[in-house]
Protein backbone atom coordinates (compact mmCIF):
# COMPACT_ATOMS: atom_id res chain seq x y z
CA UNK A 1 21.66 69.59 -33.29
CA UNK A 2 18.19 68.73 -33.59
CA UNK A 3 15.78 65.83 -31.69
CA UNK A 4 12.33 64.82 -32.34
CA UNK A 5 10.44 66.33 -29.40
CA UNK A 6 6.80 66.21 -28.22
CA UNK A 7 4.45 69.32 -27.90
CA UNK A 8 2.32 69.91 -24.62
CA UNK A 9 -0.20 72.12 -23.54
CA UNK A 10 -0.94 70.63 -20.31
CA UNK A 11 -1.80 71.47 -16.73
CA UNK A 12 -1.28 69.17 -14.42
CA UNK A 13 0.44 66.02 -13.79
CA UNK A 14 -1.74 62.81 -14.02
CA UNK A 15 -1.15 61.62 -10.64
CA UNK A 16 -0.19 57.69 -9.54
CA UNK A 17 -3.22 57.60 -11.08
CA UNK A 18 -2.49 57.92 -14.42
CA UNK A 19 0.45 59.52 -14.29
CA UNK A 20 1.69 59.18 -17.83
CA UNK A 21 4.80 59.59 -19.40
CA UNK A 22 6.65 62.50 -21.80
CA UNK A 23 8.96 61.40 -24.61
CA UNK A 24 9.32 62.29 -28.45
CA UNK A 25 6.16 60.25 -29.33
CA UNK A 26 3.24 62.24 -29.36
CA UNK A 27 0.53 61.66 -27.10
CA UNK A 28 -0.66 62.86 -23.67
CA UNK A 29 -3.24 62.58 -21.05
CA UNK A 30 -3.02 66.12 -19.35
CA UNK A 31 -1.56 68.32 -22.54
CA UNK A 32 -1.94 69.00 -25.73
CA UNK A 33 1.02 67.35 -28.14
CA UNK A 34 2.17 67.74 -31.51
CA UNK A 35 5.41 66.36 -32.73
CA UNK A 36 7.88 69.20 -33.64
CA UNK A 37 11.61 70.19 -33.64
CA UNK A 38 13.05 71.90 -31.10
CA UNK A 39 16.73 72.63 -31.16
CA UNK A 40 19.37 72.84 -28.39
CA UNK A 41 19.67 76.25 -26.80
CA UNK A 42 23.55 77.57 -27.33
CA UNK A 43 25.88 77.01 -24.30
CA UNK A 44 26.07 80.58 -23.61
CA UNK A 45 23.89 82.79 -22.46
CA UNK A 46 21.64 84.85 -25.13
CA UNK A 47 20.78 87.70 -22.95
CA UNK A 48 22.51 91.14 -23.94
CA UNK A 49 22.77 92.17 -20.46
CA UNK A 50 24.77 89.37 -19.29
CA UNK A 51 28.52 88.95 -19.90
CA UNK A 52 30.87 86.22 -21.16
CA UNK A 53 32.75 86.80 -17.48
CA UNK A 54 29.41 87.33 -15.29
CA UNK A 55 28.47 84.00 -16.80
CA UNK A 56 31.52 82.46 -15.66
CA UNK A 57 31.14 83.94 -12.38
CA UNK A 58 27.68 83.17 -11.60
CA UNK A 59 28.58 79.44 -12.17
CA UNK A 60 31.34 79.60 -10.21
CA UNK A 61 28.78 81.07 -7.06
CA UNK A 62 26.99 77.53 -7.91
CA UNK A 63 30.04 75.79 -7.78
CA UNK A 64 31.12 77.40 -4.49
CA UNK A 65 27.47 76.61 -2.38
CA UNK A 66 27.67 73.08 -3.95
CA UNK A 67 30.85 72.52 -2.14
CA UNK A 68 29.69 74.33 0.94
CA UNK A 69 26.03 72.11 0.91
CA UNK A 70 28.21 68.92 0.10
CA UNK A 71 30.92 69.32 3.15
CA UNK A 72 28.36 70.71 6.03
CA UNK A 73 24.93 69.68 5.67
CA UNK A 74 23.47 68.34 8.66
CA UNK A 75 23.23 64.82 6.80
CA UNK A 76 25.46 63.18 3.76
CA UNK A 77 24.23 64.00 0.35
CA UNK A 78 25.33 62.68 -2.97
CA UNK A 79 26.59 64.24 -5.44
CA UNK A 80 23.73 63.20 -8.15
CA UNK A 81 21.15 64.47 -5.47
CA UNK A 82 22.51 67.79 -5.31
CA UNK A 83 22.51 68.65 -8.90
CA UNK A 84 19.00 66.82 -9.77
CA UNK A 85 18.04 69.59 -7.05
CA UNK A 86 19.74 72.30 -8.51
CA UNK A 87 18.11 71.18 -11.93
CA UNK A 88 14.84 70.57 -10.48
CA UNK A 89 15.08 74.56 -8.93
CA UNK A 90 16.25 76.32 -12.23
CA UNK A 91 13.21 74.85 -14.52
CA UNK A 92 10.69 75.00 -11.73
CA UNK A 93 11.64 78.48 -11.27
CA UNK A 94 11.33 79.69 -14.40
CA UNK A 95 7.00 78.59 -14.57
CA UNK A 96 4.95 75.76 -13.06
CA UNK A 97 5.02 73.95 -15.96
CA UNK A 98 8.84 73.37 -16.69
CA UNK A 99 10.62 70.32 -15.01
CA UNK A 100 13.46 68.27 -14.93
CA UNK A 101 13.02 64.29 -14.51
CA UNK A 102 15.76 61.97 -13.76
CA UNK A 103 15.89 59.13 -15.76
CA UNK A 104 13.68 56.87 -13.71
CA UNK A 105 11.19 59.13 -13.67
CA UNK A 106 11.48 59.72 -17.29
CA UNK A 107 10.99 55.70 -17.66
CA UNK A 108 8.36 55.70 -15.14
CA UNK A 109 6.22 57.45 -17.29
CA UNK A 110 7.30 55.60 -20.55
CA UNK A 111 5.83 52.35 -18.83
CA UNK A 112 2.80 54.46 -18.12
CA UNK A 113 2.26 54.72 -21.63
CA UNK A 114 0.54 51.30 -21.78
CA UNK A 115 -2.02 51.59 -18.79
CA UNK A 116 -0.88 49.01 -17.38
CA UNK A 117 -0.67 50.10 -13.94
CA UNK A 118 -2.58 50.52 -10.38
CA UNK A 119 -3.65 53.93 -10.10
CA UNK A 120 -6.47 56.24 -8.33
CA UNK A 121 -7.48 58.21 -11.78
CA UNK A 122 -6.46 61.84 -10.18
CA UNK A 123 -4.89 64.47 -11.80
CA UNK A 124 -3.17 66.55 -9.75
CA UNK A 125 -1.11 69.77 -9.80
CA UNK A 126 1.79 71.12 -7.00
CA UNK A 127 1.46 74.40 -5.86
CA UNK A 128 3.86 75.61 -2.80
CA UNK A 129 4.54 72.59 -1.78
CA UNK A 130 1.20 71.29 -1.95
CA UNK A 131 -0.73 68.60 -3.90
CA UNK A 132 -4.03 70.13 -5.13
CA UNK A 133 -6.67 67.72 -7.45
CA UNK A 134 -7.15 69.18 -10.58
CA UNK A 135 -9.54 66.64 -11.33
CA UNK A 136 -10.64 63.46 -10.80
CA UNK A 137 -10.93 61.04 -14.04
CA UNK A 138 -14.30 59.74 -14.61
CA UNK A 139 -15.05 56.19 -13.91
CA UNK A 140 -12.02 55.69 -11.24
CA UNK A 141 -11.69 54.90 -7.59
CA UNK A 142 -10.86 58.72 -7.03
CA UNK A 143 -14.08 59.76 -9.08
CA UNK A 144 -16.37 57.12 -7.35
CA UNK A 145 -15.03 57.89 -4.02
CA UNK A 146 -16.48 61.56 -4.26
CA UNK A 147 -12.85 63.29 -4.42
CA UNK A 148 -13.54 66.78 -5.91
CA UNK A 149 -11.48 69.51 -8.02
CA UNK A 150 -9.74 71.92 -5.54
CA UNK A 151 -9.46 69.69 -3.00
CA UNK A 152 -5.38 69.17 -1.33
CA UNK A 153 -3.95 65.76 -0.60
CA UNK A 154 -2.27 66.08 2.71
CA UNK A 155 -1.69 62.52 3.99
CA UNK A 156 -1.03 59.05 2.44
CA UNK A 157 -1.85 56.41 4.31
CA UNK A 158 -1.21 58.84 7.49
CA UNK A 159 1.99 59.83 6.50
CA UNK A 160 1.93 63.66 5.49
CA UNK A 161 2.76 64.55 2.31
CA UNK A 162 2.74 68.48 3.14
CA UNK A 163 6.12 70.34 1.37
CA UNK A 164 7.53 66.71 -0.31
CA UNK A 165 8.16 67.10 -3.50
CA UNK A 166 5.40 66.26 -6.16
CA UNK A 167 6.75 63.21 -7.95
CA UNK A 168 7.58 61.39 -4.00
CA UNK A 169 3.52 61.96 -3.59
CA UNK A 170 2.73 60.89 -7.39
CA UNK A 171 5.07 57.35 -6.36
CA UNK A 172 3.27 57.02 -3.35
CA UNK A 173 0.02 56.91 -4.73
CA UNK A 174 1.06 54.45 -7.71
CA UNK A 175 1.07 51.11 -7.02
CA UNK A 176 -0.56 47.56 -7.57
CA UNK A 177 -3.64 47.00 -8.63
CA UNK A 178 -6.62 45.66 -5.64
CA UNK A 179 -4.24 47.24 -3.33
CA UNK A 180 -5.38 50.09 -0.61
CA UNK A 181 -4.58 53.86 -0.07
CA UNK A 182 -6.15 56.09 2.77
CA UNK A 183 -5.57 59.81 1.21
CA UNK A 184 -6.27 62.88 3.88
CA UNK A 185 -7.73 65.65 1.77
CA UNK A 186 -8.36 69.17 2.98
CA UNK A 187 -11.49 70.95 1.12
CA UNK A 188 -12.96 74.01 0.77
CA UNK A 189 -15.76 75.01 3.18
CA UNK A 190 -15.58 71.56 5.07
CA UNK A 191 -13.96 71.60 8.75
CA UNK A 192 -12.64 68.42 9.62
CA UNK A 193 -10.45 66.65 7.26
CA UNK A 194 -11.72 64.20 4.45
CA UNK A 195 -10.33 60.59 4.57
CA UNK A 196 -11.09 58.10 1.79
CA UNK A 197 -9.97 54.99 1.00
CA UNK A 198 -9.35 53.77 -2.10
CA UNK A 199 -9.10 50.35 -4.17
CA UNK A 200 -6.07 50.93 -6.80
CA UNK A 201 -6.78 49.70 -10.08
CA UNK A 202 -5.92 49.26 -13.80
CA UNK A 203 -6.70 52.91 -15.02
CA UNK A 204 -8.15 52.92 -18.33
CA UNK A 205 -8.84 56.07 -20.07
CA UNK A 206 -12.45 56.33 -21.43
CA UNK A 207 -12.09 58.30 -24.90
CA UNK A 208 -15.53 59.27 -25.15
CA UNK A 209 -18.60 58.92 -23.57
CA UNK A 210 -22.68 59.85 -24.81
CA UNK A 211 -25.84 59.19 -24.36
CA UNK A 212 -29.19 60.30 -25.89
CA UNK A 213 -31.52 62.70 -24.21
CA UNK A 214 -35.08 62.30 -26.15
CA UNK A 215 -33.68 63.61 -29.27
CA UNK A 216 -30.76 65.61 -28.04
CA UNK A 217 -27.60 64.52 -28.36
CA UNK A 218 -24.81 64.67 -25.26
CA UNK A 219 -21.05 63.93 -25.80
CA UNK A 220 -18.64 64.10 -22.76
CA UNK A 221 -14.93 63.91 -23.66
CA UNK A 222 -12.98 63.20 -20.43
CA UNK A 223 -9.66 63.83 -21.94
CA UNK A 224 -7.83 64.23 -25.58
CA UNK A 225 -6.58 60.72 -25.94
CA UNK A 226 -5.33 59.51 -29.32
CA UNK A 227 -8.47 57.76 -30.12
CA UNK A 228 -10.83 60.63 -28.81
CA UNK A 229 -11.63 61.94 -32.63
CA UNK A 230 -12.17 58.08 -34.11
CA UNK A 231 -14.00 57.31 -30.91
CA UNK A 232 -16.19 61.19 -31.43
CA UNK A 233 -17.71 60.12 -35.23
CA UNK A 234 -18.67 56.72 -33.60
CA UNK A 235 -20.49 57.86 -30.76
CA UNK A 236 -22.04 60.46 -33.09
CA UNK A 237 -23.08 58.04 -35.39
CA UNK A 238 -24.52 55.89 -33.22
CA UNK A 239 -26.85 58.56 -31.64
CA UNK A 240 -27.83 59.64 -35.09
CA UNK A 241 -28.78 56.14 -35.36
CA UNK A 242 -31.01 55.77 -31.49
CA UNK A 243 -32.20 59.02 -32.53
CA UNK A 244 -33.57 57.37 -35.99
CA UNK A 245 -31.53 59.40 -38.03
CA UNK A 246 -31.49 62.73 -37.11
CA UNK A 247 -30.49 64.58 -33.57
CA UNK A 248 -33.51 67.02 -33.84
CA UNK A 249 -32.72 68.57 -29.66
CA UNK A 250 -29.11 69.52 -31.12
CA UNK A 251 -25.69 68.44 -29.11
CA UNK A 252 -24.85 68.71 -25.93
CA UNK A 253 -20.54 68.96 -25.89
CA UNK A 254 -19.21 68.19 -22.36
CA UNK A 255 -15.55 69.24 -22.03
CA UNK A 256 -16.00 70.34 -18.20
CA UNK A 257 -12.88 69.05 -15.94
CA UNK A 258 -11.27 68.31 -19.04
CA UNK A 259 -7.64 68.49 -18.50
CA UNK A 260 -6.56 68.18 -22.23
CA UNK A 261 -4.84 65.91 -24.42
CA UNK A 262 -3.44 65.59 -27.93
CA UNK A 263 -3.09 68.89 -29.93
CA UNK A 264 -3.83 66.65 -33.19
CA UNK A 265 -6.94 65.29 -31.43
CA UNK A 266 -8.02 69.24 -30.15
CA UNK A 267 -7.10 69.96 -33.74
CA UNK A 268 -9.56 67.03 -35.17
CA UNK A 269 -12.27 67.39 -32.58
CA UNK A 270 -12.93 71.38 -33.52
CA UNK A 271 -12.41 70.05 -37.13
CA UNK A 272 -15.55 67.78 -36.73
CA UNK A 273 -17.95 70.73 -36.04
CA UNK A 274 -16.08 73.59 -37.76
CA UNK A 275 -15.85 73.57 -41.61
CA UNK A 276 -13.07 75.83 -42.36
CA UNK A 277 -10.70 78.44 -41.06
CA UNK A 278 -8.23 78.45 -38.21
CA UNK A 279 -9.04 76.03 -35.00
CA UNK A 280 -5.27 77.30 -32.88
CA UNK A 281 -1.54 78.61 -33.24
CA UNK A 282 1.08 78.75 -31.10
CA UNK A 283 4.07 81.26 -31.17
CA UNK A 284 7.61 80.91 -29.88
CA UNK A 285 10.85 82.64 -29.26
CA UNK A 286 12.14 81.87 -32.76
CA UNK A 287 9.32 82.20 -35.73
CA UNK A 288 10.12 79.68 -37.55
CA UNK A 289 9.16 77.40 -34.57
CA UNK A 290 5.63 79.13 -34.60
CA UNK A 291 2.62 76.90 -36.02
CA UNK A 292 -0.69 77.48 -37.31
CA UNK A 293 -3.53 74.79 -37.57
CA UNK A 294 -6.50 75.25 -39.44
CA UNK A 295 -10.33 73.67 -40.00
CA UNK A 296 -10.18 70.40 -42.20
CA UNK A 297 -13.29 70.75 -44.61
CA UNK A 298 -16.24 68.65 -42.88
CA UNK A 299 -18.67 69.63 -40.33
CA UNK A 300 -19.44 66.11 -39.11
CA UNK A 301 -22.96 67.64 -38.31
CA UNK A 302 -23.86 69.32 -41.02
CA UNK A 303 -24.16 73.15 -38.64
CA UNK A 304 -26.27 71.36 -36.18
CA UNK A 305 -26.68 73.99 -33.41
CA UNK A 306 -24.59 73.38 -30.32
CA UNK A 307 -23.89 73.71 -26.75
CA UNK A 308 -20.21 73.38 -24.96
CA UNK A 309 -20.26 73.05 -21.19
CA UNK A 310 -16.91 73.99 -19.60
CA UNK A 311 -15.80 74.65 -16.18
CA UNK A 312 -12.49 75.91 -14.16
CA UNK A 313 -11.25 71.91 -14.79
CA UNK A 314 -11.39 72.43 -18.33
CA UNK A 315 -7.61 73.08 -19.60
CA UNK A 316 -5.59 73.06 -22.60
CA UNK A 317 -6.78 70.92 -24.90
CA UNK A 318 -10.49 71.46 -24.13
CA UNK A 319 -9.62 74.79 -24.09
CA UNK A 320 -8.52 74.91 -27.40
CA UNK A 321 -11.51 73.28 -28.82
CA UNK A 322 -13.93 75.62 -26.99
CA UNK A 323 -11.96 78.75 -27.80
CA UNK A 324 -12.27 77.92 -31.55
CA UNK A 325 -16.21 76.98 -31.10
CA UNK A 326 -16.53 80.22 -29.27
CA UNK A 327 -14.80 82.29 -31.90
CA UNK A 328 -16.00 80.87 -34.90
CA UNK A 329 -19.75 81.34 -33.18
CA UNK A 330 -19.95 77.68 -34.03
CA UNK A 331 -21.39 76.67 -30.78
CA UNK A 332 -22.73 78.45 -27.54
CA UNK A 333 -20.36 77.87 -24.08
CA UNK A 334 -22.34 77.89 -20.55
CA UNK A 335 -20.83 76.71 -17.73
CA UNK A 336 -17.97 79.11 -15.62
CA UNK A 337 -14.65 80.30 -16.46
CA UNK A 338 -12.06 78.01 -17.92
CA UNK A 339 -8.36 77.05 -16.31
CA UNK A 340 -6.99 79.12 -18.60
CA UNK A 341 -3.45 77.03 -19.48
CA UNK A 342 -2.03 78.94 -22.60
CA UNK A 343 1.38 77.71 -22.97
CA UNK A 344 3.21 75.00 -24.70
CA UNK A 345 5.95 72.30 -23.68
CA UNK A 346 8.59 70.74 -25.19
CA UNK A 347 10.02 67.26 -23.61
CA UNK A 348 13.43 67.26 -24.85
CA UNK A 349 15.28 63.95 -23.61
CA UNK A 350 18.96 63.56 -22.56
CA UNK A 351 20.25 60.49 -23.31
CA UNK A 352 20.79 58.35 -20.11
CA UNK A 353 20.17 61.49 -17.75
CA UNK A 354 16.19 61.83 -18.24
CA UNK A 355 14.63 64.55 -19.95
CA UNK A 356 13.57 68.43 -19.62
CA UNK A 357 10.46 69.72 -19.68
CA UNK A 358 10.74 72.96 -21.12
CA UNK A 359 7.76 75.84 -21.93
CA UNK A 360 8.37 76.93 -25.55
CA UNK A 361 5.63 78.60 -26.47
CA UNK A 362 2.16 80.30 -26.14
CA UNK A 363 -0.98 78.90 -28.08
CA UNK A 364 -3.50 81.26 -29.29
CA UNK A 365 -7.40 81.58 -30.30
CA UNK A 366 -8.86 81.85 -34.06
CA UNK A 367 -9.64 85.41 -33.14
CA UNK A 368 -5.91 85.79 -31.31
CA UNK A 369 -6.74 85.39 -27.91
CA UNK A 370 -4.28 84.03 -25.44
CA UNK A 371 -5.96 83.11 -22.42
CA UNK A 372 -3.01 81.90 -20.88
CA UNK A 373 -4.00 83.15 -17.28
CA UNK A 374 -7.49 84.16 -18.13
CA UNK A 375 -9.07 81.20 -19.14
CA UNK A 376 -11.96 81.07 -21.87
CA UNK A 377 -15.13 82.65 -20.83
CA UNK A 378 -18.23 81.44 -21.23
CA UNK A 379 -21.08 82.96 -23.37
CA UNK A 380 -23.56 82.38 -20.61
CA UNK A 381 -22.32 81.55 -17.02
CA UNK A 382 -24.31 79.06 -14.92
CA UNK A 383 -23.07 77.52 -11.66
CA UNK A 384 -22.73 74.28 -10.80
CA UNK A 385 -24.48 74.91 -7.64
CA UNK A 386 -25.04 77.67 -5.29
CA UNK A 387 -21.98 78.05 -3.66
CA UNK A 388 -18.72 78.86 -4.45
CA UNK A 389 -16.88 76.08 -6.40
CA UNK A 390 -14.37 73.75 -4.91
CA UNK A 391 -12.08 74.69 -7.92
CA UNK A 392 -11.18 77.68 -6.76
CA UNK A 393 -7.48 77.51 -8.35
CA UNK A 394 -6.67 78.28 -11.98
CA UNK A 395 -3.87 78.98 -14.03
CA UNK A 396 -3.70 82.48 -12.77
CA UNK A 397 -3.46 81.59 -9.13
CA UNK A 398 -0.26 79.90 -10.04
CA UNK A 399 3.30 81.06 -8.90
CA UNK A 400 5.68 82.77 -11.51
CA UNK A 401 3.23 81.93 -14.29
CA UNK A 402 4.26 82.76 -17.74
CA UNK A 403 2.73 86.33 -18.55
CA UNK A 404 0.03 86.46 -21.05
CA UNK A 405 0.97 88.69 -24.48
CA UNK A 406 1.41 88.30 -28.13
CA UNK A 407 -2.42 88.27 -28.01
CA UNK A 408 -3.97 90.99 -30.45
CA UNK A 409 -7.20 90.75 -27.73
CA UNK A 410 -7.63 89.20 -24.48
CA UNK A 411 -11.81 89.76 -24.32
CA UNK A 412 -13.92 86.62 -25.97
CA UNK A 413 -15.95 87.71 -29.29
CA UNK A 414 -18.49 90.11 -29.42
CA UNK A 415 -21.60 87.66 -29.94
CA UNK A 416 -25.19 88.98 -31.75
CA UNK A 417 -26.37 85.08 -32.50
CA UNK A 418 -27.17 84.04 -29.25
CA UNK A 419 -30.85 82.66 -28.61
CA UNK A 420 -33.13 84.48 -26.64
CA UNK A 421 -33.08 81.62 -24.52
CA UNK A 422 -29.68 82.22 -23.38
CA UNK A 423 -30.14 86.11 -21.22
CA UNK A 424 -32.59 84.20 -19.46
CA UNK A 425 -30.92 81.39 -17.83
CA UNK A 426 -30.50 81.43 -14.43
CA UNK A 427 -26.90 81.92 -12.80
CA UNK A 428 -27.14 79.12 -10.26
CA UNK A 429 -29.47 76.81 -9.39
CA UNK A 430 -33.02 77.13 -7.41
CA UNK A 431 -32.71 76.73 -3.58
CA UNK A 432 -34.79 73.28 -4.20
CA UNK A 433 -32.15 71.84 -7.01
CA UNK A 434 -30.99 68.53 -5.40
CA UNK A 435 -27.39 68.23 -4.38
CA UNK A 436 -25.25 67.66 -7.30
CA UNK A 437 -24.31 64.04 -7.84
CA UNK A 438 -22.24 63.04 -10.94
CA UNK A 439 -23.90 59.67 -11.11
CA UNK A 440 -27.58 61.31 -11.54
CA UNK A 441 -27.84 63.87 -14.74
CA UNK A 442 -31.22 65.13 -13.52
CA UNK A 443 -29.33 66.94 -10.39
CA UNK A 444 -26.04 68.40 -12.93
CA UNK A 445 -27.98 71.96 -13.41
CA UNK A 446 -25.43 73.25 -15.63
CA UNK A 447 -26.11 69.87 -18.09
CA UNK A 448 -30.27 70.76 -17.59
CA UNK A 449 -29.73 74.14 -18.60
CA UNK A 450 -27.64 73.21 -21.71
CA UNK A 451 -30.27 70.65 -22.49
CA UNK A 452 -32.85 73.15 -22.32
CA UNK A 453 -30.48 75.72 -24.60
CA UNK A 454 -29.98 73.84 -27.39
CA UNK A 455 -33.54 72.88 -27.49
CA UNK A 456 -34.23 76.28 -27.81
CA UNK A 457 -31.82 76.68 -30.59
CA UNK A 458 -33.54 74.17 -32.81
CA UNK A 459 -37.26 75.32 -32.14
CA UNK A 460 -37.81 72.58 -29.44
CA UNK A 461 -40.53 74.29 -26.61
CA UNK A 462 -38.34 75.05 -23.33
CA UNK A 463 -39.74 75.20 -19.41
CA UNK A 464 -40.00 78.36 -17.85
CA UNK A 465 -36.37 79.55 -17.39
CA UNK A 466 -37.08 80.10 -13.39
CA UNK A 467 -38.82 77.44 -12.93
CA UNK A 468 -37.66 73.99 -11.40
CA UNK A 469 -36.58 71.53 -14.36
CA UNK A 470 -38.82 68.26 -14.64
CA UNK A 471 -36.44 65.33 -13.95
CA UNK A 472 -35.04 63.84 -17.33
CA UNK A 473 -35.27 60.47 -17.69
CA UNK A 474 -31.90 58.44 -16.92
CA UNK A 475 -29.87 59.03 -20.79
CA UNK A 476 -29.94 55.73 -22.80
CA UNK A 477 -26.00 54.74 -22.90
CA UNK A 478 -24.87 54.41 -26.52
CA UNK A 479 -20.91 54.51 -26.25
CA UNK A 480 -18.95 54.25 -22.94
CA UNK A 481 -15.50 52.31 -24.87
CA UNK A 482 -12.23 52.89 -22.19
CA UNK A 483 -8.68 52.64 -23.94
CA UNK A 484 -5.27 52.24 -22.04
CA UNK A 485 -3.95 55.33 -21.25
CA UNK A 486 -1.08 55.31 -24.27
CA UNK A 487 -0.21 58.87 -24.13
CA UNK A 488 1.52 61.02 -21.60
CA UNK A 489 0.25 63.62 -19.38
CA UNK A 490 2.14 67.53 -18.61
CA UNK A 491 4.65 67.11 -15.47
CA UNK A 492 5.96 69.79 -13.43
């Protein structure tokens, strides 16, 4: 028996927020997708080791503590309860990205599809019992509010969240729009508790954003959404066209707290700067579910030299796209180490009972990398500032994660084509730089030092590499279009 199912290579779950859904249509916010087949595992166990009758017995030890649970637990349960629990414990045991979702929360996200909804813009990721921010989606109450990557989510509206179970905290934070949430948030290096509160509002999901340093281009993509790779040639074209034809500072990429997105749009995105050859593959238990992707023919810029910024928020999708940049030596990566999310899902619904979200698969690199716990590593590493990141947590700091092998390498290329420019940038800012603010580019160091990069890459004179950047003027806007959030984001 077969099903149409729907490919992620996700994270996080895309919290209240835009927390959106997993079905057999192919799209998502926090995951890479590809439609695929995925077939029903046999009713009996596959492992050797295990018997017919230790099967039988094993399930008769459930049977046995459901009825104990059921007659003597301090207060009534249902029945439905119980098992959803029991459901919810095998997947979530097996990795941090498998999951079981009862059927409202399966149609939850379905209606999440459209964007419709009152959110904060927050993804967000369980860990222990705790609700950690992956990442905060730009343009929404959570990013204007100042909530950072790393930080925990403790209390709603004073009410602590602490040990409930992610989805309660995700349906807590949902609501309607022009409505108000207090959130208690715990962060790195501060003492007291943070409290913010927020406006909810209709979260729209911007598919690409750019703007036009002098004559260097910048593209940010916030997440893989299905109109990311339309939405990519029109913002390049439209700098060609402020730049009067012809970017001649190179391109600035921006995939930092990037959570992913749409496999077909990773797959189209590295297509638009890579000419030929493989962009990502994933392997599976059985290999005839395994899957290769490759280039598509057109380098949208014609080899224009390139920089990728990328940070520990950067997962999955982004990851994808930089890994192939980085191994094809198509473009240079600065920034720090990525999240490092190398495995694939597979949302398989049941009929009237929800669906299972089920890890199928490991992706790989061009070169045959998987960074599943090790994240992509950048060519040149430059701080964000001069302390130690909020975002502190990455794939590998995970419980029970999902081993990384298959991999024929686990070390980033070998590069002899890096400019000069690049073994002389500094790690982390000057003790002057200004405090980083996401609002003001001339204070995001590791955006001034790609900026000065691929300058240097296309002959354009550079400052002093220890020396104090001179402010940049504010970029001219060119394309900042938002689109509903129609695809669905990795749950666990």
């Amino acid at each position: 028996m077969t099903f149409r199912t729907a490919l992620l290579f996700g994270a996080a779950v895309l919290s209240g927020l835009t927390l959106a859904p997993q079905f057999p249509v192919a799209g998502g916010n926090y995951g890479v997708i590809a439609e695929a087949h995925a077939e029903t595992a046999p009713a009996t166990s596959t492992d050797p080791k295990v018997s017919h009758a230790e099967t039988y017995k094993l399930l008769t030890l459930f049977g046995s503590i459901f009825d104990l649970v059921r007659a003597n637990y301090v207060d009534p349960v249902s029945d439905r309860e119980l098992i959803t629990n029991a459901l919810n414990g095998m997947l979530s045991g097996l990795d941090p990205h498998s999951s079981y979702m009862t059927e409202k929360q399966y149609a939850d996200m379905q209606v999440q599809t459209t964007g419709k909804f009152g959110g904060l813009g927050l993804e967000v990721q369980g860990e222990d019992g705790h609700v950690r921010v992956v990442s905060p989606i730009d343009g929404t109450p959570a990013w204007r509010a100042g909530i950072k990557p790393g930080d925990y989510i403790v209390a709603i509206d004073g009410h602590n969240i602490d040990g409930s179970p992610l989805n309660d905290a995700v349906e807590k934070m949902r609501g309607k729009p022009d409505t108000k949430i207090t959130l208690t948030l715990i962060r790195a290096k501060t003492p007291k508790p943070v409290i913010v509160t927020l406006t909810r509002e209709i979260i729209h999901i911007e598919a690409v954003k750019s703007a036009l340093y002098d004559k260097t281009g910048y593209i940010r993509i916030p997440q893989f959404t299905e109109d990311t790779s339309e939405e990519l040639h029109k913002a390049y074209d439209e700098l060609l066209k402020k730049a009067g034809g012809k970017l001649t500072g190179g391109l600035v990429l921006d995939l930092r707290n990037d959570p992913g997105g749409l496999l077909t749009q990773a797959i189209d995105v590295a297509s638009s700067f890579i000419s030929n050859g493989e962009i990502v593959s994933t392997r599976a238990r059985h290999p005839k579910d395994s899957q290769r992707w490759d280039a598509k023919g057109h380098d949208m810029t014609d080899g224009m030299p390139i920089v990728v910024l990328i940070n520990g928020g950067s997962a999955s999708a982004s990851e994808i796209v930089s890994g192939a940049l980085q191994d094809h030596h198509r473009a240079v990566l600065i920034g720090t180490k990525s999240f490092g999310k190398g495995s694939v899902q597979t949302i398989m619904p049941i009929p009237g009972n929800g669906a299972v979200r089920l890890t199928t698969a490991r992706y790989y690199t061009p070169s045959g990398r998987s960074i599943q716990g090790l994240g992509i590593v950048p060519d040149v590493s430059v701080k964000e500032s001069r302390e130690e990141p909020a975002f502190s947590i990455r794939e590998a700091d995970l419980s029970h994660i999902l081993k990384n092998q298959g991999g024929n390498q686990t070390k980033p290329p070998q590069r002899s084509d890096l400019p000069p420019l690049a073994s002389k940038l500094p790690e982390e800012p000057p003790a002057n730089w200004p405090t980083f603010d996401v609002t003001k580019p001339t204070t995001d160091f590791q955006l001034q030092e790609g900026l000065r990069l691929v300058r240097s890459m296309v002959g354009v004179a550079a400052p002093d590499p220890v020396a104090t950047l001179p402010p940049l003027p504010a970029p001219a806007p060119v394309s900042d279009k938002t689109t509903p959030a129609k695809n669905e984001a990795s749950h666990h």
